[in-house]
Protein backbone atom coordinates (compact mmCIF):
# COMPACT_ATOMS: atom_id res chain seq x y z
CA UNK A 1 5.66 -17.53 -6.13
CA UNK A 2 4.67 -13.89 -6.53
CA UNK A 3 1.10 -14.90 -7.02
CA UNK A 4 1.08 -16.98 -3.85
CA UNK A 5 2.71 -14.18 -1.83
CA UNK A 6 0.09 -11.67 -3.23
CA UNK A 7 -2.74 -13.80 -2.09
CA UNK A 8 -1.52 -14.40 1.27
CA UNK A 9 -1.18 -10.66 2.06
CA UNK A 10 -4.51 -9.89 0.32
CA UNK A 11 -5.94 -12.49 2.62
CA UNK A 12 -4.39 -11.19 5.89
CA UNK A 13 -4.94 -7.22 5.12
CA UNK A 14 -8.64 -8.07 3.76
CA UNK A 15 -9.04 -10.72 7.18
CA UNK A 16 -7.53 -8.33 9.33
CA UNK A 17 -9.81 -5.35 7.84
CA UNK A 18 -12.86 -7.44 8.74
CA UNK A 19 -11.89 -8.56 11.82
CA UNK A 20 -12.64 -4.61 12.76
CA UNK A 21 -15.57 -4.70 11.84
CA UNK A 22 -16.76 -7.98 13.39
CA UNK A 23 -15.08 -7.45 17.18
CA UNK A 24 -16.84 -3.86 17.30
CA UNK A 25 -19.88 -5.30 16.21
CA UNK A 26 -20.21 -7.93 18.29
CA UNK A 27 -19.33 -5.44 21.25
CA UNK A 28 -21.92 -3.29 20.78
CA UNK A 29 -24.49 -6.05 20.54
CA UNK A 30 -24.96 -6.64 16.75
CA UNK A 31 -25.33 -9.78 15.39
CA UNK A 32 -22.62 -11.42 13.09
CA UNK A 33 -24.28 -14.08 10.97
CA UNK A 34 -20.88 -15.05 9.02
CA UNK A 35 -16.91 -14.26 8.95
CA UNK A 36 -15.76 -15.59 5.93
CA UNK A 37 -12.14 -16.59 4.62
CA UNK A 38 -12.24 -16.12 1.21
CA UNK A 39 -15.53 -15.38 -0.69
CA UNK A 40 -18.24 -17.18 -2.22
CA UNK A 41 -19.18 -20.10 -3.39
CA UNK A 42 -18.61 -21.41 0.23
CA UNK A 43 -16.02 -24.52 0.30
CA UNK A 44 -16.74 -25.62 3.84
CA UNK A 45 -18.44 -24.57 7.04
CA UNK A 46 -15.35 -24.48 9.64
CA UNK A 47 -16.79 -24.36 12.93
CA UNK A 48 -19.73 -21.83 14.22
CA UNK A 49 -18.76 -19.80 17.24
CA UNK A 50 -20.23 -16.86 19.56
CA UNK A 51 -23.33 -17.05 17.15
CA UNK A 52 -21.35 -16.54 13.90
CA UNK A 53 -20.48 -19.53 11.28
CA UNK A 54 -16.63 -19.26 10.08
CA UNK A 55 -16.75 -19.93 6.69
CA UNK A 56 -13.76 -21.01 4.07
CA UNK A 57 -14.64 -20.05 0.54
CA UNK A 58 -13.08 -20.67 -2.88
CA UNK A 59 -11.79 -17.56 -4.33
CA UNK A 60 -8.80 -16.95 -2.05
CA UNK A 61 -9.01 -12.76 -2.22
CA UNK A 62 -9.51 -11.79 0.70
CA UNK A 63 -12.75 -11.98 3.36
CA UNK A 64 -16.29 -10.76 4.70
CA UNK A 65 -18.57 -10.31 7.39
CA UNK A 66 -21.95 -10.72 7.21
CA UNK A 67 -23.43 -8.05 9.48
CA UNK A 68 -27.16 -8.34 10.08
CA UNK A 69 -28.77 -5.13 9.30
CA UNK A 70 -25.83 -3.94 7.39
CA UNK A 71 -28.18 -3.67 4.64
CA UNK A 72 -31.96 -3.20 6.13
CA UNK A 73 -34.81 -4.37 4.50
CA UNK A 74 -38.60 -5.18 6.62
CA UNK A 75 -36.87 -8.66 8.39
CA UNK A 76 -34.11 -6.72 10.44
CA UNK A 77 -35.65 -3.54 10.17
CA UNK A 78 -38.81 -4.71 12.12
CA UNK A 79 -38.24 -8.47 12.57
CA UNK A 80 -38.35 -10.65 16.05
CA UNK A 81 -34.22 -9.78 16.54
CA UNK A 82 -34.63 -6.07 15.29
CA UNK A 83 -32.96 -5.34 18.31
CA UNK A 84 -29.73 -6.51 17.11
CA UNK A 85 -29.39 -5.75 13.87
CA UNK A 86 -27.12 -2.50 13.18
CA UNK A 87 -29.64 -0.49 11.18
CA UNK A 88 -31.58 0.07 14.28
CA UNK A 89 -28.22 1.22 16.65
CA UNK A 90 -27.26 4.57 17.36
CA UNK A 91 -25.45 6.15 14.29
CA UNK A 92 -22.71 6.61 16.25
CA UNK A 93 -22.75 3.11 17.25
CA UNK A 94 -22.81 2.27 12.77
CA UNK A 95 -20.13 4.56 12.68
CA UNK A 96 -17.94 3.24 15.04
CA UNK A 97 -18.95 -0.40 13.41
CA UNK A 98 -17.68 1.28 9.90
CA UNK A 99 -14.42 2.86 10.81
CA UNK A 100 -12.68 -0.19 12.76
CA UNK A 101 -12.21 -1.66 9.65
CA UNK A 102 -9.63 1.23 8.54
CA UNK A 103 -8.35 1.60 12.23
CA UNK A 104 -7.51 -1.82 12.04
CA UNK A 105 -5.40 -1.94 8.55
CA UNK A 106 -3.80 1.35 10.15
CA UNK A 107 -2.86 -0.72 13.62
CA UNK A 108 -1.60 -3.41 11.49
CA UNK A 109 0.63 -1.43 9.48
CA UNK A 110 1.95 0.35 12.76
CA UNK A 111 2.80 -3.17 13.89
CA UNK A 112 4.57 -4.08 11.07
CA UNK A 113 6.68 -0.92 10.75
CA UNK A 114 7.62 -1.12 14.71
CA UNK A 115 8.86 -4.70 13.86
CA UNK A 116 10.72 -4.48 10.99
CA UNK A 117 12.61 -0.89 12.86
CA UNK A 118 13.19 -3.63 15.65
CA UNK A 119 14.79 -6.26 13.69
CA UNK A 120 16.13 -3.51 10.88
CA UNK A 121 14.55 -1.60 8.21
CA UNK A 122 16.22 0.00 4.69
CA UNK A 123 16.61 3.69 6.09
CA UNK A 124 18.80 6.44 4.20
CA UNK A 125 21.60 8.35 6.59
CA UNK A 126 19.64 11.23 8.18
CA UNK A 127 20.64 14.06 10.41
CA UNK A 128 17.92 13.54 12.61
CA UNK A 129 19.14 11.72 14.96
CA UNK A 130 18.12 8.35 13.61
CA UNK A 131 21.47 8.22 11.40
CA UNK A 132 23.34 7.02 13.99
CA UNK A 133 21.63 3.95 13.96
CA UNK A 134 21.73 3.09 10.29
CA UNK A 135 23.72 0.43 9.59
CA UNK A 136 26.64 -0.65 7.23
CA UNK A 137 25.10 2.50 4.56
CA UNK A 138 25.88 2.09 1.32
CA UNK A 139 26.35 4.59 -1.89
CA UNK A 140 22.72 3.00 -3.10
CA UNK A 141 20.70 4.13 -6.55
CA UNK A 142 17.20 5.37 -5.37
CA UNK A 143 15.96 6.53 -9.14
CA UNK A 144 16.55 6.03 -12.13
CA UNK A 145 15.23 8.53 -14.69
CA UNK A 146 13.14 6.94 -17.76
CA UNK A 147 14.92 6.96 -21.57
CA UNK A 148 17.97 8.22 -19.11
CA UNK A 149 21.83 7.56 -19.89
CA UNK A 150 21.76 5.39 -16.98
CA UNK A 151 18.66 3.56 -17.70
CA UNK A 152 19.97 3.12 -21.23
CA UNK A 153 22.97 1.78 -19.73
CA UNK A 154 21.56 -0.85 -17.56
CA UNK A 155 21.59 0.58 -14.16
CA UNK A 156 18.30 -0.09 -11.58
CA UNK A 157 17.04 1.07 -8.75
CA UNK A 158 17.93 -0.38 -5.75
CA UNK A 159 21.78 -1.24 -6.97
CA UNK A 160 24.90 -0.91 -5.05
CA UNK A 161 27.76 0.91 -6.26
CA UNK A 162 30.78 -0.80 -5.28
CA UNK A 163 32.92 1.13 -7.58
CA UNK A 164 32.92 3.26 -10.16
CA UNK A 165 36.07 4.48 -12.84
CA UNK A 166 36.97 5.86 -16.17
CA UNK A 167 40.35 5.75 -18.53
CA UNK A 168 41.60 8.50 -15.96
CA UNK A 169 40.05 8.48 -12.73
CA UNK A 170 38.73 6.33 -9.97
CA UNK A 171 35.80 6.61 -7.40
CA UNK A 172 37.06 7.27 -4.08
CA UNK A 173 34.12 9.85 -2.41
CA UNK A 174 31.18 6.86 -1.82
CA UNK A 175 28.85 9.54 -0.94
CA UNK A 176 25.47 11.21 -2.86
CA UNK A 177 27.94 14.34 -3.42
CA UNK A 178 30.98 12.38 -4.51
CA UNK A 179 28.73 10.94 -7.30
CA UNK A 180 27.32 13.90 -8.57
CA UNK A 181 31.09 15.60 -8.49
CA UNK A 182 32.27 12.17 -9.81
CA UNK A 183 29.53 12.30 -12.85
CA UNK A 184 29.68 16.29 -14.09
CA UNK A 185 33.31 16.39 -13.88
CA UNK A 186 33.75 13.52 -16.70
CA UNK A 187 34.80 14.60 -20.28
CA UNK A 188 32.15 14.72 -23.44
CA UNK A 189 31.78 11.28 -24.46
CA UNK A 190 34.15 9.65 -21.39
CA UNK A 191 32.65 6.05 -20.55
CA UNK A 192 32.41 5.25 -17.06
CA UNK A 193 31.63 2.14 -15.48
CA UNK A 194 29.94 1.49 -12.74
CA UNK A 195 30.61 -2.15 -10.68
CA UNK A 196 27.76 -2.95 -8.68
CA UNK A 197 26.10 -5.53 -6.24
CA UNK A 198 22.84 -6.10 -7.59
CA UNK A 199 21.03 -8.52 -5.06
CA UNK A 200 24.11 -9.77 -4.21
CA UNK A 201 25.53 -10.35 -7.69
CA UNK A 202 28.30 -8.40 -8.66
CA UNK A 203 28.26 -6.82 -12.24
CA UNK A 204 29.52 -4.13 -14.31
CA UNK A 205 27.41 -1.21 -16.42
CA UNK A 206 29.11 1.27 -18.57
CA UNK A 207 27.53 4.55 -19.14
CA UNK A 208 28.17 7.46 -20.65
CA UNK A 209 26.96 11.45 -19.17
CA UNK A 210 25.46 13.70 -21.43
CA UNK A 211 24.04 17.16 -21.26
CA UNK A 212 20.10 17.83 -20.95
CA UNK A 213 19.31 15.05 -18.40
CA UNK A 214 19.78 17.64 -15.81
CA UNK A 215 19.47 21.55 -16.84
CA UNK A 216 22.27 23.26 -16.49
CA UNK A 217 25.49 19.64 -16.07
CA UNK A 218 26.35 16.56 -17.37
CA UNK A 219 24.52 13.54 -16.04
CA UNK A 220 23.23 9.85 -16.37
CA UNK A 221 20.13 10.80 -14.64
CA UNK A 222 20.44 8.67 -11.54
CA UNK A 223 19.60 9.93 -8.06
CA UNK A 224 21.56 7.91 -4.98
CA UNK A 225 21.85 8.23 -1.37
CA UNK A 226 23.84 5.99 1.24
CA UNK A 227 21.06 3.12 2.52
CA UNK A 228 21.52 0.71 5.08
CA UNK A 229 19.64 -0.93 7.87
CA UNK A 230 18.06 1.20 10.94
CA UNK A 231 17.55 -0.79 13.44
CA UNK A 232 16.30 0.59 16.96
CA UNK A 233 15.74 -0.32 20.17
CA UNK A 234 12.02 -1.72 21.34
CA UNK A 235 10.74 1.74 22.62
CA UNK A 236 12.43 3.89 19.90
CA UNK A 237 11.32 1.52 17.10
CA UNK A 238 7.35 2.09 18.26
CA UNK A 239 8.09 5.57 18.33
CA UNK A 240 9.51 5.60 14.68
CA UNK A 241 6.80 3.29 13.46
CA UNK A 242 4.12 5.38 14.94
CA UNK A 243 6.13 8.93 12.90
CA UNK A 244 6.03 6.61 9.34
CA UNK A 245 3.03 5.37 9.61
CA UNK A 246 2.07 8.76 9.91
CA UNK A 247 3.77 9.83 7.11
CA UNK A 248 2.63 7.13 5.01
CA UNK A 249 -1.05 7.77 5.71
CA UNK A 250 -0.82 10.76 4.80
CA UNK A 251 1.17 10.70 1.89
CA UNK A 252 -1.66 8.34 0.61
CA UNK A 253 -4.52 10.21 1.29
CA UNK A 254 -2.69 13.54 -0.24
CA UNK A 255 -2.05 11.45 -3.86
CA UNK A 256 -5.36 9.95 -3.33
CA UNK A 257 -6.96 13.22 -2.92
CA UNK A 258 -4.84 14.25 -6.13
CA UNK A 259 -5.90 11.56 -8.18
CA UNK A 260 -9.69 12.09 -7.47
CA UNK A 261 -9.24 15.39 -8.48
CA UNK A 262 -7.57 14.56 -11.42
CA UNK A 263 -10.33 12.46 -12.30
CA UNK A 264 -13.29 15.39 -11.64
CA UNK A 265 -11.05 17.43 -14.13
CA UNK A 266 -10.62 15.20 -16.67
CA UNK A 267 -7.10 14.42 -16.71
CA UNK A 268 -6.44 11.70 -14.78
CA UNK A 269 -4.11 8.97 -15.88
CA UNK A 270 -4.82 5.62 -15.28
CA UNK A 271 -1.23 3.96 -16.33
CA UNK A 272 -0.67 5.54 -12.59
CA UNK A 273 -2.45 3.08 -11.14
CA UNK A 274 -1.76 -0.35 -10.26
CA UNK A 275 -4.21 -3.31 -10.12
CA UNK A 276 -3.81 -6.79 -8.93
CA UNK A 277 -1.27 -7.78 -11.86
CA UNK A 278 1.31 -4.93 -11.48
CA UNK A 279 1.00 -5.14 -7.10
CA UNK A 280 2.08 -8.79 -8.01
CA UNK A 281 5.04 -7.69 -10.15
CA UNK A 282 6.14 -4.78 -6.82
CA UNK A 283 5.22 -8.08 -4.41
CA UNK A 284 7.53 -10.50 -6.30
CA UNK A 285 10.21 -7.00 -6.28
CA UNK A 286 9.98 -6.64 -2.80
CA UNK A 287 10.40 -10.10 -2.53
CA UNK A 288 13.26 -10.40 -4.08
CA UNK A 289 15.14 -7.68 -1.52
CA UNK A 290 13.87 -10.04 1.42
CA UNK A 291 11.43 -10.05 4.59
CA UNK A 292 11.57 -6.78 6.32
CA UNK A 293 11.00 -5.05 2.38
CA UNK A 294 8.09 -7.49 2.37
CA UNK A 295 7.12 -6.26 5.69
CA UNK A 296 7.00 -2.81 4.70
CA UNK A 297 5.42 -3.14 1.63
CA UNK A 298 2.53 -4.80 3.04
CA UNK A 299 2.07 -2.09 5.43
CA UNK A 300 1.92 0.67 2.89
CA UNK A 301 -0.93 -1.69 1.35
CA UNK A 302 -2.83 -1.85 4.17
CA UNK A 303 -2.71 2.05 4.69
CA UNK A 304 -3.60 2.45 1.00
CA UNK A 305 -6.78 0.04 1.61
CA UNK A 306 -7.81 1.98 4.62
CA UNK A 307 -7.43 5.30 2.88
CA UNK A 308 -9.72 3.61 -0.12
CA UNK A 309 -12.11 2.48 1.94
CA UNK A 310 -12.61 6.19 3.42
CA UNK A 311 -13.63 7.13 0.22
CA UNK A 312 -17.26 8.58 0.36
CA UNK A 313 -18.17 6.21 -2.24
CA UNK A 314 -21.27 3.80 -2.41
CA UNK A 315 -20.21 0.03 -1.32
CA UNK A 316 -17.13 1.37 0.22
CA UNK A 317 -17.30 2.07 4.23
CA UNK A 318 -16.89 5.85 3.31
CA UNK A 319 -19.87 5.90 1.31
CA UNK A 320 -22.12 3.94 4.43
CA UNK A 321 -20.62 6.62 6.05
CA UNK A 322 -22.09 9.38 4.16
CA UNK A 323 -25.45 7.81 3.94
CA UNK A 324 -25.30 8.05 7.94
CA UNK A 325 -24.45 11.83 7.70
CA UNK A 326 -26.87 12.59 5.46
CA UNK A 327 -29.67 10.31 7.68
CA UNK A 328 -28.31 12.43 10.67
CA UNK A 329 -28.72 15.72 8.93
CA UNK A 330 -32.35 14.98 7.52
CA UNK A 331 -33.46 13.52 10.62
CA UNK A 332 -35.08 10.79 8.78
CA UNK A 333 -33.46 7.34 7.17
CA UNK A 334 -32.56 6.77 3.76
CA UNK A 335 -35.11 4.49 2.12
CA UNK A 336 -33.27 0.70 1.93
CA UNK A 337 -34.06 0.59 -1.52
CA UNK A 338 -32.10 3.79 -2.49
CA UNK A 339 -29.05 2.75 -0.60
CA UNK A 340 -28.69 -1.00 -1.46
CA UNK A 341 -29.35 -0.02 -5.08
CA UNK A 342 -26.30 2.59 -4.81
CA UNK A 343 -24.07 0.36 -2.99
CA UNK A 344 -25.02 -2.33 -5.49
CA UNK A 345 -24.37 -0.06 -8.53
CA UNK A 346 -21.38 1.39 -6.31
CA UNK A 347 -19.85 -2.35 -6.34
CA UNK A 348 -20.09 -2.71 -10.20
CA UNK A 349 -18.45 0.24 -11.29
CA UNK A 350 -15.42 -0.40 -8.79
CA UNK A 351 -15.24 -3.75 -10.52
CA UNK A 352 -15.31 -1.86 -14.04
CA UNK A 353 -12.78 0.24 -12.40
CA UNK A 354 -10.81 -2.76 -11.18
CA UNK A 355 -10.99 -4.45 -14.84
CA UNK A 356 -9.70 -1.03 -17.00
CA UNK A 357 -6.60 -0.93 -13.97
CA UNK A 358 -5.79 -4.73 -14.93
CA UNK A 359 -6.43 -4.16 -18.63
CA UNK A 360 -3.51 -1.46 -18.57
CA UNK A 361 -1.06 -3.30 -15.98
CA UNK A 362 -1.32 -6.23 -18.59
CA UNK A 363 -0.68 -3.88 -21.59
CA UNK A 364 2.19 -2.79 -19.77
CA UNK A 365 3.88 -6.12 -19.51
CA UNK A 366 3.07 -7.01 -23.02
């Protein structure tokens, strides 16, 4: 079910990404010889409309547009319907044609957070003003520290705690600070154990707090706040889904930047990275806590594949991007055989790329 779930949003985000680029396209007067659903091999012709054929095709990842003059060569450089073909607009014009890809995925994932702050989102008790409209918050686990007491114990992120006791004492302060007191104040070797509701299951973990987890107490190595559902009114939600959409853009384009850097230095680690298989594992997770997780999710996935597609990269927009500032500086165009051979070569190594990432996320499940 995972799978299926992955596809579909891969579909929409990849549709929706294309979509940009095909409405500002055919506003400005370039042609659009194909939108396809899917890619290649072609499964069926669906209908041809406003001088574009809507394709299906049979591998299910995703979509394209096939722009005329996207990539020039002597036919829509100098042929009969030159005129429309997007090598010969204005580079602002290709620019604009470029970027409404990304400003699409962005808009969507504004969408998406405004409706799930509507109907209600998982939001931690703030003092921001937004706290007040949290509802029913819970004492929740937000981390669980690796080769930790708790992780050795059984506890995971996103559980509950109902209740937690020892031979002596009881949990009675359900708060991020009544843990923590709760934790460091237990005796060497003291078991406590934790009751918690675990998608809705109720279970019990014992665990035991030990010293060098955290320098300086005694600790399982959990961190926990109280989590429950914001939900705001209409205006208020927009407003809040404009400020984390925001946020998430550019947290993403700060660990992106990180992560290329990483990479120029020579100590970059791919195990960061997820590929198709481990998004499918986080899908089927977010899944699992219901819609509006869903919802969010795929809006953090659409911000990360805008912020990718920035990249000044051959094949990517980023990279057509560059080729347009470098045109614009030298006054002259880039010879069509330079840039489709670096996009082309551009495409295969993301590929490579794409295969180590899903090499690794299927070593880590094995």
């Amino acid at each position: 079910m995972s799978i299926i779930i992955f596809i579909i949003i891969l579909l929409v985000l990849v549709v929706v990404h294309e979509f940009g680029h095909y409405i500002v396209a055919k506003k400005n007067g370039i042609r659009v010889d194909e939108f396809g659903f899917g890619y290649p091999p072609r499964a069926m012709k669906l209908f041809r409309k406003w001088d574009t054929d809507f394709t299906l095709n049979w591998i299910p990842f995703g979509g394209f547009v096939k722009i005329y003059g996207e990539d020039p060569n002597d036919e829509n450089t100098h042929g009969p319907d030159s005129h429309r073909a997007m090598v010969n607009k204005p580079a602002r014009v290709q620019a604009a044609v470029l970027v409404a890809g990304v400003v699409f995925n962005i808009i969507l994932a504004w969408i998406l957070l405004s409706v799930g702050f509507m109907t209600g989102l998982p939001s931690t008790v703030t003092n921001d003003g937004m706290g007040k409209y949290v509802q029913n918050p819970e004492l929740t686990i937000t981390q669980v520290m690796k080769e930790s007491p708790a992780a050795e114990g059984g506890l995971q992120l996103g559980d509950v705690i109902v209740g937690a006791k020892t031979d002596t004492r009881v949990l009675s302060d359900f708060t991020q600070s009544g843990l923590i007191s709760f934790v460091t104040t237990s005796a060497e070797g003291e078991e406590i154990t934790f009751t918690l509701d675990r998608k809705g299951e109720t279970i019990e973990e014992s665990v035991v707090a030990r010293e060098g987890v955290v320098e300086g107490k005694r600790a399982i190595g959990v961190s926990s706040d109280l989590v429950g559902t914001l939900k705001l009114p209409i205006h208020q939600a927009f407003i809040e889904g404009t400020k984390q959409t925001w946020n998430m853009t550019k947290g993403t384009a700060v660990s992106l930047a990180v992560l290329v850097r990483d990479a120029f230095l020579g100590r970059a680690d791919v195990n960061t990275l997820s590929g198709p298989v481990g998004i499918v594992g986080i899908v089927g997770d977010a899944a699992d806590f219901g819609f509006v997780y869903l919802m969010s999710f795929t809006a953090l996935i659409s911000i990360n594949l805008a912020i990718i597609n920035l990249i000044p990269f051959p094949a990517l927009d980023g990279g057509r991007l560059l080729f347009l500032l470098i045109e614009k500086i030298k006054g002259s165009r880039i010879s069509p055989r330079i840039s489709n051979t670096l996009n082309t070569v551009g495409f295969f190594i993301l590929i490579a790329l794409m295969l180590v990432v899903t090499y690794h996320d299927i070593a880590k499940l094995v």
